[in-house]
Protein backbone atom coordinates (compact mmCIF):
# COMPACT_ATOMS: atom_id res chain seq x y z
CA UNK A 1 -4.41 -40.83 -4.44
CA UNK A 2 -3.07 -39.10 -1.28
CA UNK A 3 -3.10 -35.36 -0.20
CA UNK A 4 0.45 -33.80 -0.85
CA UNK A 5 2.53 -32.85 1.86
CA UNK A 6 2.80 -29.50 3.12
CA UNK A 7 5.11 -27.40 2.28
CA UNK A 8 7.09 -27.39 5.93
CA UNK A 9 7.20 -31.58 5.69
CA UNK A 10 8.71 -31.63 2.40
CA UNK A 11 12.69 -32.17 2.25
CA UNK A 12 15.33 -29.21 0.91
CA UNK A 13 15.76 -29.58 -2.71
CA UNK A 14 19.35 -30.37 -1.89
CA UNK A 15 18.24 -33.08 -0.07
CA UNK A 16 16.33 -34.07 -3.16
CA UNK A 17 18.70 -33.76 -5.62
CA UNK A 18 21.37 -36.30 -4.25
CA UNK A 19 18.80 -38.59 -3.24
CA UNK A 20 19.63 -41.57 -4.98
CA UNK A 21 15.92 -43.03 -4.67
CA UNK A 22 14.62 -39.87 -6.20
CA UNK A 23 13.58 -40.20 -10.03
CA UNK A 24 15.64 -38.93 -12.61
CA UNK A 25 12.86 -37.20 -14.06
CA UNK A 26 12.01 -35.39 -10.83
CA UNK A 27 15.64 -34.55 -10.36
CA UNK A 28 15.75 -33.03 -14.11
CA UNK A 29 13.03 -31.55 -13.80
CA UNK A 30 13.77 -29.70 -10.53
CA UNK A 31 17.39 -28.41 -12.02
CA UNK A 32 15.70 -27.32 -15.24
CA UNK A 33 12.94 -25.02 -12.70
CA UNK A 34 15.80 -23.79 -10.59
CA UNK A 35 17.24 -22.32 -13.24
CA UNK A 36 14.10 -20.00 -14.28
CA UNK A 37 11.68 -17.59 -13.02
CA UNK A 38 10.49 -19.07 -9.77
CA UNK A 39 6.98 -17.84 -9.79
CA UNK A 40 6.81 -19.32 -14.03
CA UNK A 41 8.01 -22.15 -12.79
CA UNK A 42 5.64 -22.61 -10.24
CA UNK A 43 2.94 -21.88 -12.34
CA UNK A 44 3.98 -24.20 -14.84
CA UNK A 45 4.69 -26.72 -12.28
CA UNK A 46 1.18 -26.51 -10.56
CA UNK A 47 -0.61 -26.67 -14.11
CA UNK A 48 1.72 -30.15 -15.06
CA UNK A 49 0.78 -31.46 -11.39
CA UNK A 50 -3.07 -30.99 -12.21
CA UNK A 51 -2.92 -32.43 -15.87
CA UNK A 52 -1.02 -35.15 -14.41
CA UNK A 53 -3.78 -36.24 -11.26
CA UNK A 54 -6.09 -35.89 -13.80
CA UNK A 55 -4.58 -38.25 -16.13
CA UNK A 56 -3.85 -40.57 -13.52
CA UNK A 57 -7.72 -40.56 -12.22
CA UNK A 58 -9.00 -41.27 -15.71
CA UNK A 59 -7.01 -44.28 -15.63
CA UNK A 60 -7.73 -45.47 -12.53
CA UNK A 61 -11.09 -44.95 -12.89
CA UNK A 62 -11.06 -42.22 -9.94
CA UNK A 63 -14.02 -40.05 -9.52
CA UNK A 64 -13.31 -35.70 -9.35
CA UNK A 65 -14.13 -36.18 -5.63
CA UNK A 66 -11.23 -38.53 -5.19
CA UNK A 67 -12.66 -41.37 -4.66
């Protein structure tokens, strides 16, 4: 797993939204947080990311320290 980039090295959501590359889960995703509370929805968004890594760790067999 890599470290996430910051937030000055990540692309306008613009950019990300006519990306054609870019999921269509992301995309959906991103519209559907756009259109709510920003700090709920980056809450909410910071809890998913978490479950998620630590989801994907179990299954790779990853350790807590990232390894």
């Amino acid at each position: 797993m890599t470290e996430l980039p910051s937030a000055s090295e990540l692309p306008e959501i613009e950019s990300v939204l006519d990306d054609p590359a870019v999921s269509l889960w992301l995309k959906a995703a991103l519209r559907s947080a756009l259109s709510r509370d920003p700090v709920d929805a980056t809450n909410d968004s910071d809890v998913l990311a978490r479950l998620l890594d630590r989801r994907c760790r179990a299954i790779l067999g990853c350790d807590e320290a990232g390894t």
